[in-house]
Protein backbone atom coordinates (compact mmCIF):
# COMPACT_ATOMS: atom_id res chain seq x y z
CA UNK A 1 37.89 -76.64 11.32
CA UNK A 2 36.25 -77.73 14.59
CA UNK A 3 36.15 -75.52 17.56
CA UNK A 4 35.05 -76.43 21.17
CA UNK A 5 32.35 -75.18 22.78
CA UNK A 6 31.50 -74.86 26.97
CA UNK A 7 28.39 -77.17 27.72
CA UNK A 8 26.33 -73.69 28.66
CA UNK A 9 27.78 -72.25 25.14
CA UNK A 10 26.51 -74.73 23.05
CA UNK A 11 22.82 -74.36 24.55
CA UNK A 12 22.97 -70.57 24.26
CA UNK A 13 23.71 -71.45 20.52
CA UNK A 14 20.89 -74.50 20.00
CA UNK A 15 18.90 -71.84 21.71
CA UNK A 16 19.05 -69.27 19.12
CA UNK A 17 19.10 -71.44 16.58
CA UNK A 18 15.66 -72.72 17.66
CA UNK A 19 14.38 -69.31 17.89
CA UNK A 20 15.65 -68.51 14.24
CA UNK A 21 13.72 -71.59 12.94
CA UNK A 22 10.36 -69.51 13.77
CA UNK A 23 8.72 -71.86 15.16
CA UNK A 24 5.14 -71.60 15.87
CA UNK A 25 3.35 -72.62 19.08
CA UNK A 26 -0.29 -73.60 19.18
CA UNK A 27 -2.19 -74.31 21.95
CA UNK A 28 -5.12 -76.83 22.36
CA UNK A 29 -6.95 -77.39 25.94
CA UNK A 30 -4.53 -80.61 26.14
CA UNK A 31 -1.27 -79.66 24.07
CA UNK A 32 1.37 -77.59 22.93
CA UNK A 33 2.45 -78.35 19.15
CA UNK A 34 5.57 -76.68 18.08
CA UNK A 35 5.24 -76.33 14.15
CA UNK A 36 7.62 -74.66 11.20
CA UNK A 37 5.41 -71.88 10.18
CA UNK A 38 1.64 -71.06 10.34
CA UNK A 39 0.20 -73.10 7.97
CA UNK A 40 2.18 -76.50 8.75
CA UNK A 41 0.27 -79.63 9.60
CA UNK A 42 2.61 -81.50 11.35
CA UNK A 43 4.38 -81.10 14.24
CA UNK A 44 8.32 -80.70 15.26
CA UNK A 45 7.14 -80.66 19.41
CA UNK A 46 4.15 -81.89 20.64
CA UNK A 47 3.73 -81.52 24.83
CA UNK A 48 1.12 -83.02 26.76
CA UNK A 49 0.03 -80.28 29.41
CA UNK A 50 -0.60 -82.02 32.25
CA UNK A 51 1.48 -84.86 32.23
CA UNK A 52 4.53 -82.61 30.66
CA UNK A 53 5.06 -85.34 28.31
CA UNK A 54 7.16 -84.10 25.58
CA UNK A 55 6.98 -86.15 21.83
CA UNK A 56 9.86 -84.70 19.81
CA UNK A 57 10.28 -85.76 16.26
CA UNK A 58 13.31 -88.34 15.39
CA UNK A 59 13.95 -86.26 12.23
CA UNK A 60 14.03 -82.74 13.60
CA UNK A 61 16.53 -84.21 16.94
CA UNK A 62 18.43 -85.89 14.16
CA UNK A 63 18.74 -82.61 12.24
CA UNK A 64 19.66 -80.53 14.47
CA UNK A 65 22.26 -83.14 15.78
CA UNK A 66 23.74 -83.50 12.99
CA UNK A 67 23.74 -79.56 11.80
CA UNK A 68 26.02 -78.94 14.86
CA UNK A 69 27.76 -82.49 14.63
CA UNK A 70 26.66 -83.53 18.99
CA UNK A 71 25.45 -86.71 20.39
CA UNK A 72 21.70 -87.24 19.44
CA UNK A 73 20.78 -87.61 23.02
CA UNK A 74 23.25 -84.45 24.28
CA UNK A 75 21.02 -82.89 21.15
CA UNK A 76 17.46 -83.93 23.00
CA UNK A 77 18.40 -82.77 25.94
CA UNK A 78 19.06 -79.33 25.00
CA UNK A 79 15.91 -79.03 23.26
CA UNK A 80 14.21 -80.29 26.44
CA UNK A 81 15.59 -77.12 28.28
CA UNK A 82 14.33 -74.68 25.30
CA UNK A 83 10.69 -76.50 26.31
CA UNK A 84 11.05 -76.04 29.60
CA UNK A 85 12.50 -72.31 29.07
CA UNK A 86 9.30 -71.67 26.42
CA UNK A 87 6.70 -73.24 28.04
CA UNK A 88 8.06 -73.16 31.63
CA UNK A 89 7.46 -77.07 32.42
CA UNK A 90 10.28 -79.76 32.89
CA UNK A 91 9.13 -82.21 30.27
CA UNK A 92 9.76 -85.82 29.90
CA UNK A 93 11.61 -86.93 27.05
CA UNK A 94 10.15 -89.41 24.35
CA UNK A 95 11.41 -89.54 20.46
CA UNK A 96 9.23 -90.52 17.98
CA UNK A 97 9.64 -91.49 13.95
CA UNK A 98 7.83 -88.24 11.89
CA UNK A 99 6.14 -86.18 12.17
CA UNK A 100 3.32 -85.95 14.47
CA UNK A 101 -0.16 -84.91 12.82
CA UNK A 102 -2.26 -82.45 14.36
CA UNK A 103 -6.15 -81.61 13.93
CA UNK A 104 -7.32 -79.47 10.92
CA UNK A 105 -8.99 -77.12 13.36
CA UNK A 106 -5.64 -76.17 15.43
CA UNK A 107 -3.85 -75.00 12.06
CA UNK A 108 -6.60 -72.73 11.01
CA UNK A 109 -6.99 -70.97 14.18
């Protein structure tokens, strides 16, 4: 059974589906890494404070796209307004294949 869903709807729903995920955010001098629990190396988000640039990971878009069967791209999108919601920055865009690793030293702090 499909059902449709208002544009604003859907993002309300991504929304709290991102929130249920628990997703951790660590902060470096230069980053924000978004990571599935406290003790994860790598990274679902990775932002770039000054610059706003925003690496999501392939898999986790893909995911999530295909969880709630939408467009990959209508997919990054929304997750580019969560950023922007969480971290209050309008970030540019970029998809990348992984995971992205992070240093030892931000997962133990």
């Amino acid at each position: 059974m499909k059902f449709l869903i208002s544009e604003s709807k859907l993002g309300s729903i991504l929304f709290s589906y991102l929130d249920n995920m628990n997703l951790t955010i660590k902060e470096t001098s230069d980053n924000y890494y978004f990571l599935r629990g406290e003790d994860n190396w790598k990274s679902e988000i990775r932002v770039v404070k000054y610059f706003a640039h925003c690496y999501l990971s392939y898999d986790f878009v893909k995911e999530i796209s295909d969880f709630f069967s939408i467009k990959f791209d209508e997919t990054e999108k929304i997750i580019g307004k969560y950023i922007e919601k969480k971290l209050n920055v309008e970030p540019r865009l970029m998809v990348v294949k992984g995971r992205m690793e992070i240093p030892t030293m931000i997962v133990r702090t």
